[in-house]
PDB file of N, CA and C in Angstrom:
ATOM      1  N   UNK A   1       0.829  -1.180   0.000  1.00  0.00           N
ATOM      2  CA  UNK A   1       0.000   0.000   0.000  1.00  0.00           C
ATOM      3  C   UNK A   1       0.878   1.250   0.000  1.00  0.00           C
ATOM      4  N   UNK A   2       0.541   2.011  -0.931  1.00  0.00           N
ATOM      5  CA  UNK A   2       1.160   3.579  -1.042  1.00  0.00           C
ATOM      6  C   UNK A   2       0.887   4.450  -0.171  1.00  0.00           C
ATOM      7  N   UNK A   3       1.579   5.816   0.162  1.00  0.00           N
ATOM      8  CA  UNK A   3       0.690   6.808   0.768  1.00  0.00           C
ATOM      9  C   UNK A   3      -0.146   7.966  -0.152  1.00  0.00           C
ATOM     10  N   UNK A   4      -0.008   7.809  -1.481  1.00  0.00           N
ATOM     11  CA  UNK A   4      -0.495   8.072  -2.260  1.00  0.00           C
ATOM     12  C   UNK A   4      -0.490   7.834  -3.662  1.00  0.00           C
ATOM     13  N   UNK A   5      -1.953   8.084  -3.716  1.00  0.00           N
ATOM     14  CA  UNK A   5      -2.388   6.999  -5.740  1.00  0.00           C
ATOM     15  C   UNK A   5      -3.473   8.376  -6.136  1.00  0.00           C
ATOM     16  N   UNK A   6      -2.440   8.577  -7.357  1.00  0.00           N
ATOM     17  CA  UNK A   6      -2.845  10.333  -7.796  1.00  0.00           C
ATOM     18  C   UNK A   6      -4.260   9.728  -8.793  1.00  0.00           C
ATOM     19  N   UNK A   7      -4.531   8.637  -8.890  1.00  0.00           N
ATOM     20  CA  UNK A   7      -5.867   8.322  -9.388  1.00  0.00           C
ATOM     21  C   UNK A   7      -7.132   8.433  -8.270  1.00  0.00           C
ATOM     22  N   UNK A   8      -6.346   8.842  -7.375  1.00  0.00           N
ATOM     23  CA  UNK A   8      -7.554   8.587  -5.888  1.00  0.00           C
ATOM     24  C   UNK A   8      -7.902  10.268  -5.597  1.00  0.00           C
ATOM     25  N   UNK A   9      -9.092   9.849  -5.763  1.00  0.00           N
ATOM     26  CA  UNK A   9      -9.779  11.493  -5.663  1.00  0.00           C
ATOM     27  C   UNK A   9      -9.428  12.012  -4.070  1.00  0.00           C
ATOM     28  N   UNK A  10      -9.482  10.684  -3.045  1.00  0.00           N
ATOM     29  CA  UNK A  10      -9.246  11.449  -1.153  1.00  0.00           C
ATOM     30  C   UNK A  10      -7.884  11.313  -1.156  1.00  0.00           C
ATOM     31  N   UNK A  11      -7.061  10.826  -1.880  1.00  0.00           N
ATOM     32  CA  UNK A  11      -5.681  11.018  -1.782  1.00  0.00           C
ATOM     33  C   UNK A  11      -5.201  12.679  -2.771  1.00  0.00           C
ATOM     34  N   UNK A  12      -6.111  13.032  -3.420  1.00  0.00           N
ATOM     35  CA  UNK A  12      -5.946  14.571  -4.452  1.00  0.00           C
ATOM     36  C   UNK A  12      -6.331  15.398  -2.860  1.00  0.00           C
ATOM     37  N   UNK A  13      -7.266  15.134  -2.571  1.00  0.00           N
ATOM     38  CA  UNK A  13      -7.774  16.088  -1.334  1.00  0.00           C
ATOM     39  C   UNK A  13      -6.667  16.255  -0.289  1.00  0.00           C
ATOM     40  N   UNK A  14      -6.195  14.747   0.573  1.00  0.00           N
ATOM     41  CA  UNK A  14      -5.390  15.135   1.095  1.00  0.00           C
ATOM     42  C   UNK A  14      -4.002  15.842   0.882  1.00  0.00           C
ATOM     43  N   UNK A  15      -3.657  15.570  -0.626  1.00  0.00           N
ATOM     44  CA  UNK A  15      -2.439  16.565  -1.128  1.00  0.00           C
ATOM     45  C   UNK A  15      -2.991  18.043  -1.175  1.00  0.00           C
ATOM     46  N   UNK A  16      -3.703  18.434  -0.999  1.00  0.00           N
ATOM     47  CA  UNK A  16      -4.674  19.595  -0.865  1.00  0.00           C
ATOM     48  C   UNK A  16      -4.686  20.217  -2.548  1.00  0.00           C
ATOM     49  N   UNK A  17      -4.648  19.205  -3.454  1.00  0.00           N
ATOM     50  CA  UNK A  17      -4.791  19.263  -4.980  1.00  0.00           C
ATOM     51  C   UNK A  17      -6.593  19.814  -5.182  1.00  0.00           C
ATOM     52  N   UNK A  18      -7.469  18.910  -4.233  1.00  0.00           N
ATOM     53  CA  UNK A  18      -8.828  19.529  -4.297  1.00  0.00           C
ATOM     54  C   UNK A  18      -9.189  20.162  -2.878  1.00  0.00           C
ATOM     55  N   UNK A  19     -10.124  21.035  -2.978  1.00  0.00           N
ATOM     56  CA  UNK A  19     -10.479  21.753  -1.785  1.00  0.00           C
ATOM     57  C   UNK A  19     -11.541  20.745  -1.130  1.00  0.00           C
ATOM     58  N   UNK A  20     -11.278  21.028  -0.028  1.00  0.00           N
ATOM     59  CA  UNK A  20     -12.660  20.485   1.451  1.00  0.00           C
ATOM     60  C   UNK A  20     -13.014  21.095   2.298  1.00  0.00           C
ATOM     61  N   UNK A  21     -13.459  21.339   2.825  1.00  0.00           N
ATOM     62  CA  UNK A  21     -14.242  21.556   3.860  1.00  0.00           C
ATOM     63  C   UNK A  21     -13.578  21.029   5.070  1.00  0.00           C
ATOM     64  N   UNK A  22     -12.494  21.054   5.631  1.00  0.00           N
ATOM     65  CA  UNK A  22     -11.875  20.280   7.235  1.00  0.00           C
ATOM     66  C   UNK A  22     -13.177  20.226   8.214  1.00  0.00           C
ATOM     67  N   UNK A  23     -12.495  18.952   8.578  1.00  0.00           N
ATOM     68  CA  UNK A  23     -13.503  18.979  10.047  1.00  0.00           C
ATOM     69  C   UNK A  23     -12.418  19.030  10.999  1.00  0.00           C
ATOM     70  N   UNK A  24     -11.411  18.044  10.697  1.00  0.00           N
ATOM     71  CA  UNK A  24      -9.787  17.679  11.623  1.00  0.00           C
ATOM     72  C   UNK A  24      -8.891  17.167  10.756  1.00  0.00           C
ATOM     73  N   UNK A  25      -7.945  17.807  11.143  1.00  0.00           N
ATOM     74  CA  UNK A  25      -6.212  17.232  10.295  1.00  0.00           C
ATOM     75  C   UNK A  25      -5.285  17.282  11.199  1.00  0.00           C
ATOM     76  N   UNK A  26      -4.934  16.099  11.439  1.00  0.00           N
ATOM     77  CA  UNK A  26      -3.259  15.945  11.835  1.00  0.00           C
ATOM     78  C   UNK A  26      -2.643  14.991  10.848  1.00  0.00           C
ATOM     79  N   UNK A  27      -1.429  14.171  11.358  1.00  0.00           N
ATOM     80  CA  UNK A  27      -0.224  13.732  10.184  1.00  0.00           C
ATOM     81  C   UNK A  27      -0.633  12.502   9.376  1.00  0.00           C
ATOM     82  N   UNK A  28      -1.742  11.977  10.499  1.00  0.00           N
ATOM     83  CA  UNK A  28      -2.109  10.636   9.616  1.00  0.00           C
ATOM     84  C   UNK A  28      -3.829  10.866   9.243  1.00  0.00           C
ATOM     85  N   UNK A  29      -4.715  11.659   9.775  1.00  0.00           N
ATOM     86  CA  UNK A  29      -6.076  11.590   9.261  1.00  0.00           C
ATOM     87  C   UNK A  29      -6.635  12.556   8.854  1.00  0.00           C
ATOM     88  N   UNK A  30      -7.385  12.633   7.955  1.00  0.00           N
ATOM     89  CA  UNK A  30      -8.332  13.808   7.751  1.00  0.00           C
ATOM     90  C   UNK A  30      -9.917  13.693   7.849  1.00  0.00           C
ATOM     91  N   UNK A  31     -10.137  14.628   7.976  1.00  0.00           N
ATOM     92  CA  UNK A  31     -11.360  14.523   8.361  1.00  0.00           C
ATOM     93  C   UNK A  31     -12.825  15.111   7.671  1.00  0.00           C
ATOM     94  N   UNK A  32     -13.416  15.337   6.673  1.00  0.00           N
ATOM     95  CA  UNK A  32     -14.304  16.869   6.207  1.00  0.00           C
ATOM     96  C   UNK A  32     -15.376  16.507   5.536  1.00  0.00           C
ATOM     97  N   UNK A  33     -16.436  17.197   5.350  1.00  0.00           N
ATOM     98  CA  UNK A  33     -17.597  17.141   5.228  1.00  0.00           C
ATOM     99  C   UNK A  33     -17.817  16.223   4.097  1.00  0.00           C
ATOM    100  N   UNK A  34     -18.870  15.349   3.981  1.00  0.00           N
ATOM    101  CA  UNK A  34     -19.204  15.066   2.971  1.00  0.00           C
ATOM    102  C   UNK A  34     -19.658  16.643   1.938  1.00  0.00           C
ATOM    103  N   UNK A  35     -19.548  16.171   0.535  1.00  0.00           N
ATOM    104  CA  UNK A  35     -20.227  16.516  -0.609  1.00  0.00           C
ATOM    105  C   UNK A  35     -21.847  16.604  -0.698  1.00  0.00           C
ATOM    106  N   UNK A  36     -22.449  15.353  -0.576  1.00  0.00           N
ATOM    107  CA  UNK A  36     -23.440  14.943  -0.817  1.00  0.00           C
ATOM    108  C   UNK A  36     -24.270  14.474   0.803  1.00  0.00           C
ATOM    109  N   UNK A  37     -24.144  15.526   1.726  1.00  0.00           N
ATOM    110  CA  UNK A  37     -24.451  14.991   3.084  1.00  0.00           C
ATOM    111  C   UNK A  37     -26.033  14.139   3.383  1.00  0.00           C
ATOM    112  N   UNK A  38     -26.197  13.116   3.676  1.00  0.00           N
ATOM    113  CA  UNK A  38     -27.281  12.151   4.179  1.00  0.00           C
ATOM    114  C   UNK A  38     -28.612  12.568   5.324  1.00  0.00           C
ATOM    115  N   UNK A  39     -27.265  13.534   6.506  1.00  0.00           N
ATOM    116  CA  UNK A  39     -28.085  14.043   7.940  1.00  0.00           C
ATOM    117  C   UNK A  39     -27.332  15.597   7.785  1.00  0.00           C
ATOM    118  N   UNK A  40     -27.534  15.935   9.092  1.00  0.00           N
ATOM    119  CA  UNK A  40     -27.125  17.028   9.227  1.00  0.00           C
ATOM    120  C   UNK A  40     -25.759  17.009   9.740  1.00  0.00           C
ATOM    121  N   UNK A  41     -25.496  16.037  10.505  1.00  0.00           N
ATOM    122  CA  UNK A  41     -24.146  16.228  10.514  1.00  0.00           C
ATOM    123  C   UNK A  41     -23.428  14.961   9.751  1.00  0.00           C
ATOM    124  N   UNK A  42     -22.457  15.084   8.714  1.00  0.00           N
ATOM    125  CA  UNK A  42     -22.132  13.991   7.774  1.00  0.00           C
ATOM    126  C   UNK A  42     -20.722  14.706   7.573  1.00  0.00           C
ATOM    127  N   UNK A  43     -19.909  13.973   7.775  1.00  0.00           N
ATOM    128  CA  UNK A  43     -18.062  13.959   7.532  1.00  0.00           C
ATOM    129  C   UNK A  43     -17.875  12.627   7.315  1.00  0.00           C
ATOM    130  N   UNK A  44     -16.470  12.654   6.732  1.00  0.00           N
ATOM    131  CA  UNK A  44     -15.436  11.318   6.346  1.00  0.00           C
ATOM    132  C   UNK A  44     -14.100  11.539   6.935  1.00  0.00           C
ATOM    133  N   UNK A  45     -14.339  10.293   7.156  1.00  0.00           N
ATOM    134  CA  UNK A  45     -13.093  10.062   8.695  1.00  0.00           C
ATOM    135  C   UNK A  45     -12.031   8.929   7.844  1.00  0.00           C
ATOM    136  N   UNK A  46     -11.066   9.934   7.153  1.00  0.00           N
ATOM    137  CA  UNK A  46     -10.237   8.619   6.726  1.00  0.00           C
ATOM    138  C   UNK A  46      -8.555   9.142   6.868  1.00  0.00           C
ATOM    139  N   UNK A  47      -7.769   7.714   6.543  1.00  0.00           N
ATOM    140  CA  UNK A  47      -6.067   7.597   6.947  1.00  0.00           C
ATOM    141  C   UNK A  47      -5.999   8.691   5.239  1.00  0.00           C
ATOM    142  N   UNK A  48      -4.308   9.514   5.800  1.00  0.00           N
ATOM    143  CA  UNK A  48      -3.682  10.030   4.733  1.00  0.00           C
ATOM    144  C   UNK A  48      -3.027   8.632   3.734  1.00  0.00           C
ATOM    145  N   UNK A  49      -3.084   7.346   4.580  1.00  0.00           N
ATOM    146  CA  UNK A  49      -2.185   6.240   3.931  1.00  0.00           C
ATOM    147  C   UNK A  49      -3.591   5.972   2.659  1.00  0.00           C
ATOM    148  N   UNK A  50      -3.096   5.263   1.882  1.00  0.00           N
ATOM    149  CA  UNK A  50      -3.873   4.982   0.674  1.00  0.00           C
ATOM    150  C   UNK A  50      -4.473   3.348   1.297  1.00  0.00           C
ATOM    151  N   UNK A  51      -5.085   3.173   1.660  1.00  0.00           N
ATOM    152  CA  UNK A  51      -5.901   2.062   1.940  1.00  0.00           C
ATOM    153  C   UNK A  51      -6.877   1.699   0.813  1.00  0.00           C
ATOM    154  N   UNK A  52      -6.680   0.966   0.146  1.00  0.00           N
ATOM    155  CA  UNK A  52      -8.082   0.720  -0.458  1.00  0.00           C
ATOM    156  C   UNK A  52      -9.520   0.522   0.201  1.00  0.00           C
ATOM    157  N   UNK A  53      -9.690  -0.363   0.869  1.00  0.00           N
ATOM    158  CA  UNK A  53     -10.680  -0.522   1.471  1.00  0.00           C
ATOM    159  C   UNK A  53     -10.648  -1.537   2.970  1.00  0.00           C
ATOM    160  N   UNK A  54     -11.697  -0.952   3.993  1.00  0.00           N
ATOM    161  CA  UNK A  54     -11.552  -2.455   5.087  1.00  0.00           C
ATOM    162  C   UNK A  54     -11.305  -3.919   4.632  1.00  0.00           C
ATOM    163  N   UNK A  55     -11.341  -4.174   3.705  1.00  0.00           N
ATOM    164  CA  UNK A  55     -10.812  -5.651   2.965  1.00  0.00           C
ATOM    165  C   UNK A  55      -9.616  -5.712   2.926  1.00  0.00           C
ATOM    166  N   UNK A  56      -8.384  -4.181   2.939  1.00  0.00           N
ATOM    167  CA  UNK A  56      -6.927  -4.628   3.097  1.00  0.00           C
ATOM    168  C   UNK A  56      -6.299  -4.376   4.292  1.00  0.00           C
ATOM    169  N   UNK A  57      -6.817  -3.731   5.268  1.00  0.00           N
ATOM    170  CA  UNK A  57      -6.018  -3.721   6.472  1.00  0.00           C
ATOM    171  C   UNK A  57      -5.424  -5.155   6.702  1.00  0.00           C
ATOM    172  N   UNK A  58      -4.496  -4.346   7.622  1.00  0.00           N
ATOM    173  CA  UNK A  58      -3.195  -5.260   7.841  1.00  0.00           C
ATOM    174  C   UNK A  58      -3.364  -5.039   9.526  1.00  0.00           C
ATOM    175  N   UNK A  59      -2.578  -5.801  10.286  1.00  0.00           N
ATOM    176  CA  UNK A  59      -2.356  -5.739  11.524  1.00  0.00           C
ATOM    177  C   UNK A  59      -1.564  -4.579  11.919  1.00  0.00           C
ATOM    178  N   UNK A  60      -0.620  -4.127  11.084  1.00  0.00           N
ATOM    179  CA  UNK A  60       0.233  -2.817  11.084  1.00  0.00           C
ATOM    180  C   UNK A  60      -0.664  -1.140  11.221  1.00  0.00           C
ATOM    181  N   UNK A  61      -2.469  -1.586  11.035  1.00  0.00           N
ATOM    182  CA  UNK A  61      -2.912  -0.600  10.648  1.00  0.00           C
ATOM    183  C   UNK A  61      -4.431  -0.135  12.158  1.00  0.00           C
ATOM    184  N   UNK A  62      -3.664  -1.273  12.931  1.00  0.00           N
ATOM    185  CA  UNK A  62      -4.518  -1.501  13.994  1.00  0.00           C
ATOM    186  C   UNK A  62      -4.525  -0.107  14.814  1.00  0.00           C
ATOM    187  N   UNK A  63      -3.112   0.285  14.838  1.00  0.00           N
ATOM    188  CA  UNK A  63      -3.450   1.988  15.979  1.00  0.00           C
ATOM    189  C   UNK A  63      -4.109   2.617  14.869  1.00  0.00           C
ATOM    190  N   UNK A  64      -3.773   2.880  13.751  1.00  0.00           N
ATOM    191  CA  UNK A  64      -4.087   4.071  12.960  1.00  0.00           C
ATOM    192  C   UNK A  64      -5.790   4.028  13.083  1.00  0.00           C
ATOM    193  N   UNK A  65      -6.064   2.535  12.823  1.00  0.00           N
ATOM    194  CA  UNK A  65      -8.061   2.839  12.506  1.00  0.00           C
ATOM    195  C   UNK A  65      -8.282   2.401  13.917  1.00  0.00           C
ATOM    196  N   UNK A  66      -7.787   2.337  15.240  1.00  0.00           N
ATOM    197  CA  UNK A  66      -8.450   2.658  16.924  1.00  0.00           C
ATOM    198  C   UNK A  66      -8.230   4.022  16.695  1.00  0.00           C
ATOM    199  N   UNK A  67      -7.079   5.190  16.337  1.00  0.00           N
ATOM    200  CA  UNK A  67      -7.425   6.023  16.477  1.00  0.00           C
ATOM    201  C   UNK A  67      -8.552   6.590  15.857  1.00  0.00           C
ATOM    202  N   UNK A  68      -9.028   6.279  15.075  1.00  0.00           N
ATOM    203  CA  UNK A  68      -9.986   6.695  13.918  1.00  0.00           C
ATOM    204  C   UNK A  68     -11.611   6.784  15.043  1.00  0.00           C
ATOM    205  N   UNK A  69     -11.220   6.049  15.011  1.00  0.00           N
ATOM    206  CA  UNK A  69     -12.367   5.261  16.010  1.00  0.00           C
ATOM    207  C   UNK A  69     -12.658   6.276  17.233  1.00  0.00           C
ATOM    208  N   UNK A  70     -11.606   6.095  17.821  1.00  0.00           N
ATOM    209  CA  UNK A  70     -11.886   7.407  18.846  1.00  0.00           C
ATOM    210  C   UNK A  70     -11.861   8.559  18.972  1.00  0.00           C
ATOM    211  N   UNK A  71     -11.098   8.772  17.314  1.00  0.00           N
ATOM    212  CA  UNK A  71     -12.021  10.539  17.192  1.00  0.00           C
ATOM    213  C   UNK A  71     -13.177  10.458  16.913  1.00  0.00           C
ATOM    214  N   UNK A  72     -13.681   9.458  16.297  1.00  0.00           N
ATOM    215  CA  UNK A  72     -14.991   9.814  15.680  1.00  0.00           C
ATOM    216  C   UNK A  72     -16.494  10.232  16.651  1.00  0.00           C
ATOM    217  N   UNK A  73     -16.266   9.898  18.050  1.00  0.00           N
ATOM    218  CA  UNK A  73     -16.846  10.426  18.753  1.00  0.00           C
ATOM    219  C   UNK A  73     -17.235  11.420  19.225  1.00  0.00           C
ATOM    220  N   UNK A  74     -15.884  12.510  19.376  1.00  0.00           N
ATOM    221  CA  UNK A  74     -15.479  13.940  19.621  1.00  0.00           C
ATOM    222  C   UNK A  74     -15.541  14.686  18.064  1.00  0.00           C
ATOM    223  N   UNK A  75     -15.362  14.425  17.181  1.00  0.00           N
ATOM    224  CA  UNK A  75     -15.514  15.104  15.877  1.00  0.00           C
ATOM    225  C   UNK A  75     -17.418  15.572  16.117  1.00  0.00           C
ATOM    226  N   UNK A  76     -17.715  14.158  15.980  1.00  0.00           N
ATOM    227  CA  UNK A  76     -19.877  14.316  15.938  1.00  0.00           C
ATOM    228  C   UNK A  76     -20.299  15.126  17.040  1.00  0.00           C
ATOM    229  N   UNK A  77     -19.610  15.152  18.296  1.00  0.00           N
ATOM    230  CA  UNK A  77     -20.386  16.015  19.038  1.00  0.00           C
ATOM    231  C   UNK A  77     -19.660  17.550  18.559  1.00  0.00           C
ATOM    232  N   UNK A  78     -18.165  17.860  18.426  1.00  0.00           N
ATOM    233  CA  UNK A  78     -18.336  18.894  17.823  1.00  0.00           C
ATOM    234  C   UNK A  78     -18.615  19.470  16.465  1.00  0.00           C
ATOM    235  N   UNK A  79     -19.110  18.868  15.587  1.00  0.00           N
ATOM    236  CA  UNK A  79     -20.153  18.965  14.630  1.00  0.00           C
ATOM    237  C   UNK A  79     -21.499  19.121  14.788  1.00  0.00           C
ATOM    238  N   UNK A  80     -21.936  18.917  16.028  1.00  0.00           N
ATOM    239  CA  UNK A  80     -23.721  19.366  16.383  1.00  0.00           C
ATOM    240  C   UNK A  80     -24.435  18.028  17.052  1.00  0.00           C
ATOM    241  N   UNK A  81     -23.689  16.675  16.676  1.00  0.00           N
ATOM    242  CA  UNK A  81     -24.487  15.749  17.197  1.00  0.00           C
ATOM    243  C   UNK A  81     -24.794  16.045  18.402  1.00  0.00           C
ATOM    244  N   UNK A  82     -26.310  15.288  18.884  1.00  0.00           N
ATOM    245  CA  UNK A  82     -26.336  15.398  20.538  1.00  0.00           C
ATOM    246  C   UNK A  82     -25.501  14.581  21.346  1.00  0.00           C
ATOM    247  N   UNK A  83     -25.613  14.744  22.455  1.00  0.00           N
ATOM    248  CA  UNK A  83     -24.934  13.353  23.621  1.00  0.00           C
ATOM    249  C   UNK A  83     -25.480  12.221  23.552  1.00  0.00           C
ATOM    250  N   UNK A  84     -24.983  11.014  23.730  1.00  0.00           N
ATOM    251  CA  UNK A  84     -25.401   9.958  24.082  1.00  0.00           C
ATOM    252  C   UNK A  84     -25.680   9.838  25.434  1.00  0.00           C
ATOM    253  N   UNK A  85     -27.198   9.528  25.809  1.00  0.00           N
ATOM    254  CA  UNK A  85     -27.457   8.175  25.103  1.00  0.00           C
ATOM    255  C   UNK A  85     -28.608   8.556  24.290  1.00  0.00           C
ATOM    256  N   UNK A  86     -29.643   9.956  24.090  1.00  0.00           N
ATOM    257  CA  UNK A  86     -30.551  10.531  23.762  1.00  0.00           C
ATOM    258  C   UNK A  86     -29.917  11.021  22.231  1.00  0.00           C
ATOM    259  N   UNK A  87     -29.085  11.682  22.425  1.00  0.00           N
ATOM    260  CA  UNK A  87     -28.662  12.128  20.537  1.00  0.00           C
ATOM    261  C   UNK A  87     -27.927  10.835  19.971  1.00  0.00           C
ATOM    262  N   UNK A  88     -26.667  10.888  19.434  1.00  0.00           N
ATOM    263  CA  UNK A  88     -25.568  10.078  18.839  1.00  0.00           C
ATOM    264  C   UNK A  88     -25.415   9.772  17.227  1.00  0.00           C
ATOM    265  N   UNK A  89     -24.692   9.368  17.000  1.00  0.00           N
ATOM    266  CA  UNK A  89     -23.917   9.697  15.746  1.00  0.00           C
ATOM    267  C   UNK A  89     -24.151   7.756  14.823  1.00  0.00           C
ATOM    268  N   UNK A  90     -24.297   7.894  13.591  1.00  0.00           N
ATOM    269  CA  UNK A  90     -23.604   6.736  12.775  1.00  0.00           C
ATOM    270  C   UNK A  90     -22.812   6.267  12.500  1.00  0.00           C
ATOM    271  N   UNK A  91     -21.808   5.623  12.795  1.00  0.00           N
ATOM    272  CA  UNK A  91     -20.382   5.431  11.838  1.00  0.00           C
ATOM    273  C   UNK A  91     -20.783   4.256  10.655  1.00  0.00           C
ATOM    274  N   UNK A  92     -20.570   4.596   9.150  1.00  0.00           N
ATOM    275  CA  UNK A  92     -20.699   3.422   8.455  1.00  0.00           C
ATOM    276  C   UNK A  92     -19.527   3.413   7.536  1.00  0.00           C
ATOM    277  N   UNK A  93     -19.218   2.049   7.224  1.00  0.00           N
ATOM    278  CA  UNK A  93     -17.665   2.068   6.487  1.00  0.00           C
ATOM    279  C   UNK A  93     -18.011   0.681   5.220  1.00  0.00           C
ATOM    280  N   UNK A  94     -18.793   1.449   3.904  1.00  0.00           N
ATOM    281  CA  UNK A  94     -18.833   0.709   3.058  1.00  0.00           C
ATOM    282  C   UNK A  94     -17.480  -0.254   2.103  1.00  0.00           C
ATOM    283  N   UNK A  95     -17.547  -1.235   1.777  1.00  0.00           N
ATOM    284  CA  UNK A  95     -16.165  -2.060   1.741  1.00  0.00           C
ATOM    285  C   UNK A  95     -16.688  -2.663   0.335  1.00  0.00           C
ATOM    286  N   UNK A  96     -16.043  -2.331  -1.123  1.00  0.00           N
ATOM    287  CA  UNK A  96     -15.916  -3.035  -2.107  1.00  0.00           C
ATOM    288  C   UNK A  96     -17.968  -2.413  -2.629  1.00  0.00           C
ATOM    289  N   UNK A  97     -17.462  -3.114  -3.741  1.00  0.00           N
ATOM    290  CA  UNK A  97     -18.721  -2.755  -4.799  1.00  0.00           C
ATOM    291  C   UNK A  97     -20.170  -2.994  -4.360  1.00  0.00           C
ATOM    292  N   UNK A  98     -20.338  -4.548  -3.924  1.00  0.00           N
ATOM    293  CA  UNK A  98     -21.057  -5.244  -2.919  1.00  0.00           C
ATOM    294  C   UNK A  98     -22.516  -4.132  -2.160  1.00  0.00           C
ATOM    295  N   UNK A  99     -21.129  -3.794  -1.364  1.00  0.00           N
ATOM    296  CA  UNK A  99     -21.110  -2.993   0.194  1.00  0.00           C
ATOM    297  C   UNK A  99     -21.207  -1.705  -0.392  1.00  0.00           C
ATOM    298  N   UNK A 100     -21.187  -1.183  -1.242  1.00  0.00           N
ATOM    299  CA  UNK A 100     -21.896   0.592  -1.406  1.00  0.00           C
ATOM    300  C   UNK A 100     -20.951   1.669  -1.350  1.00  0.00           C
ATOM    301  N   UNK A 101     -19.317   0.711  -1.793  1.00  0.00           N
ATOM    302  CA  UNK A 101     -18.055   1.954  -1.582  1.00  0.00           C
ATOM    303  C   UNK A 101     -17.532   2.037  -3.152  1.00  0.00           C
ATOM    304  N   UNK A 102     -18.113   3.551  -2.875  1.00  0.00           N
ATOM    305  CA  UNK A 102     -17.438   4.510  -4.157  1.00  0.00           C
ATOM    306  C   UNK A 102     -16.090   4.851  -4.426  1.00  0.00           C
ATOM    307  N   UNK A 103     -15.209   5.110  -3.524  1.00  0.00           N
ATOM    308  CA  UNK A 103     -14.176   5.251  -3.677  1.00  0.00           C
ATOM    309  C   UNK A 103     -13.407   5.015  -2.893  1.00  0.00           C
ATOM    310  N   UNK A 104     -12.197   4.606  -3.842  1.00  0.00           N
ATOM    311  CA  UNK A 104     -11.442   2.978  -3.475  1.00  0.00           C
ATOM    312  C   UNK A 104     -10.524   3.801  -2.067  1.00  0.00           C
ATOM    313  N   UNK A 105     -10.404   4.112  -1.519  1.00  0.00           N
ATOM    314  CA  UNK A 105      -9.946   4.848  -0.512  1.00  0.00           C
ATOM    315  C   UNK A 105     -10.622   4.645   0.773  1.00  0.00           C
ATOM    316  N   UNK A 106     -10.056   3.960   1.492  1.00  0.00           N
ATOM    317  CA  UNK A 106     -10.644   3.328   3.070  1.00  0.00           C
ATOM    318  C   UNK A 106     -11.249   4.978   3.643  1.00  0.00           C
ATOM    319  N   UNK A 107     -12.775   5.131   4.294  1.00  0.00           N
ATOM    320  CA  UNK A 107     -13.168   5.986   4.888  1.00  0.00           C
ATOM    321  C   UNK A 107     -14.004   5.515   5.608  1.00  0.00           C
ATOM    322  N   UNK A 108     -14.408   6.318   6.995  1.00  0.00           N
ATOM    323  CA  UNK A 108     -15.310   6.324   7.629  1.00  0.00           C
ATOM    324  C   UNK A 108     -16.553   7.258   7.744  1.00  0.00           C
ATOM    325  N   UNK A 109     -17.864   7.165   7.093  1.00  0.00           N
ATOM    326  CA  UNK A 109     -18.898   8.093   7.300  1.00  0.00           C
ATOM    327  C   UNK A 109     -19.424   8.033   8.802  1.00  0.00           C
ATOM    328  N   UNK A 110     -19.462   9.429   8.912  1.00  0.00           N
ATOM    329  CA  UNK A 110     -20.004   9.560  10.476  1.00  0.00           C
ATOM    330  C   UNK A 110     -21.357  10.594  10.085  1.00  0.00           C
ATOM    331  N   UNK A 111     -22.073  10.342  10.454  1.00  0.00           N
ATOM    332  CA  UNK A 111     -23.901  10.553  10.124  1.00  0.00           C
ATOM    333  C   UNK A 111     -24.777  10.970  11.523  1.00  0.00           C
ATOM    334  N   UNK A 112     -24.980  12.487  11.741  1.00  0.00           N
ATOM    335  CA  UNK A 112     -25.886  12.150  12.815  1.00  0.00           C
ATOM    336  C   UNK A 112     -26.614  13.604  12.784  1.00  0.00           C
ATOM    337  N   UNK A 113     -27.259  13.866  13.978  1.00  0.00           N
ATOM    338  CA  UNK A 113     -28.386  14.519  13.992  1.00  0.00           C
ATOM    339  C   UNK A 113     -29.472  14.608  14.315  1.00  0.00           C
ATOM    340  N   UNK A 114     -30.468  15.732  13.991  1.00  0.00           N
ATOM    341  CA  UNK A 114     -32.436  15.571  14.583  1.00  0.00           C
ATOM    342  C   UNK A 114     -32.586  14.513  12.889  1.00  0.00           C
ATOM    343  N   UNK A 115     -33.216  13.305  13.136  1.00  0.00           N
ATOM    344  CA  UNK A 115     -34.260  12.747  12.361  1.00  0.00           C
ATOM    345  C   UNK A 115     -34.936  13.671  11.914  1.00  0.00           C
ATOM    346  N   UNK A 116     -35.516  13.180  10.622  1.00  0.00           N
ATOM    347  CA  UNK A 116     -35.726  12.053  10.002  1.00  0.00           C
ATOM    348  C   UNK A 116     -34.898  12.445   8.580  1.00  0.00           C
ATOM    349  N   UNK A 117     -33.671  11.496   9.008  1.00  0.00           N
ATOM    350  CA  UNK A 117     -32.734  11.854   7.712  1.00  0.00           C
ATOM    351  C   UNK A 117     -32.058  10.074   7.096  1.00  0.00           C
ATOM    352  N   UNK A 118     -33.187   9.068   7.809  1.00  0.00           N
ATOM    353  CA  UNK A 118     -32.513   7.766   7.864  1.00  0.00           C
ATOM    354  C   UNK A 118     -32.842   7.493   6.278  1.00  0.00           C
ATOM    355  N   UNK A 119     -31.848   6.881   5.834  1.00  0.00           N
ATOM    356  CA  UNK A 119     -31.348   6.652   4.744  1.00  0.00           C
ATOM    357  C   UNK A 119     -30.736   4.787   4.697  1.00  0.00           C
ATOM    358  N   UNK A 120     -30.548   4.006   3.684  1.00  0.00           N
ATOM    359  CA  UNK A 120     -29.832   2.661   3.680  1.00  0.00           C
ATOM    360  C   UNK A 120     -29.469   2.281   5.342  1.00  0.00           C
TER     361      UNK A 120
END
């Protein structure tokens, strides 16, 4: 796996080749709004590494997606989600053609908000 494949539209973003919208950036993740948002609050939570998809992680990639994981909590509430256990957030991570992933670039959608925005 590369850290970047100039055919990959979230690998153009993270070279900051296309513009986004940040939600969070440090050395290994980025973070920023969806395009096409689902709820009211909708970002993509993915590695600067070129992952294709949850089908290639490796054991080497275990801190990088726990950290992922545990921003994604603190990102949704400061994006507007409510608290748990009354508000809370979606995380969904479509994998291969199958599974509903557009682009080949490992991400995490985080989805939340006031209903009624439920979708797939």
């Amino acid at each position: 796996m590369s850290t970047f494949d100039s055919s990959c539209i979230f690998c153009q973003i993270i070279a900051g080749h296309i513009p986004c919208r940040k939600v969070y950036e440090d050395d290994e993740i980025l973070a920023f709004h969806d395009i096409k948002p689902w709820a009211p609050v909708h970002f993509l939570l993915l590695p600067k590494l070129h992952i294709a998809s949850m089908a290639q992680i490796a054991p080497e990639h275990e801190r990088l997606l726990g950290r992922m994981l545990l921003l994604a909590p603190r990102l949704a509430l400061e994006q507007g989600c409510n608290p748990y256990p009354q508000g809370g957030f979606r995380i969904v991570c479509n994998t291969g053609a199958e599974g509903g992933q557009e682009v080949q670039h490992l991400h995490l959608h985080v989805m939340g908000g006031a209903r009624p925005w439920l979708r797939g």
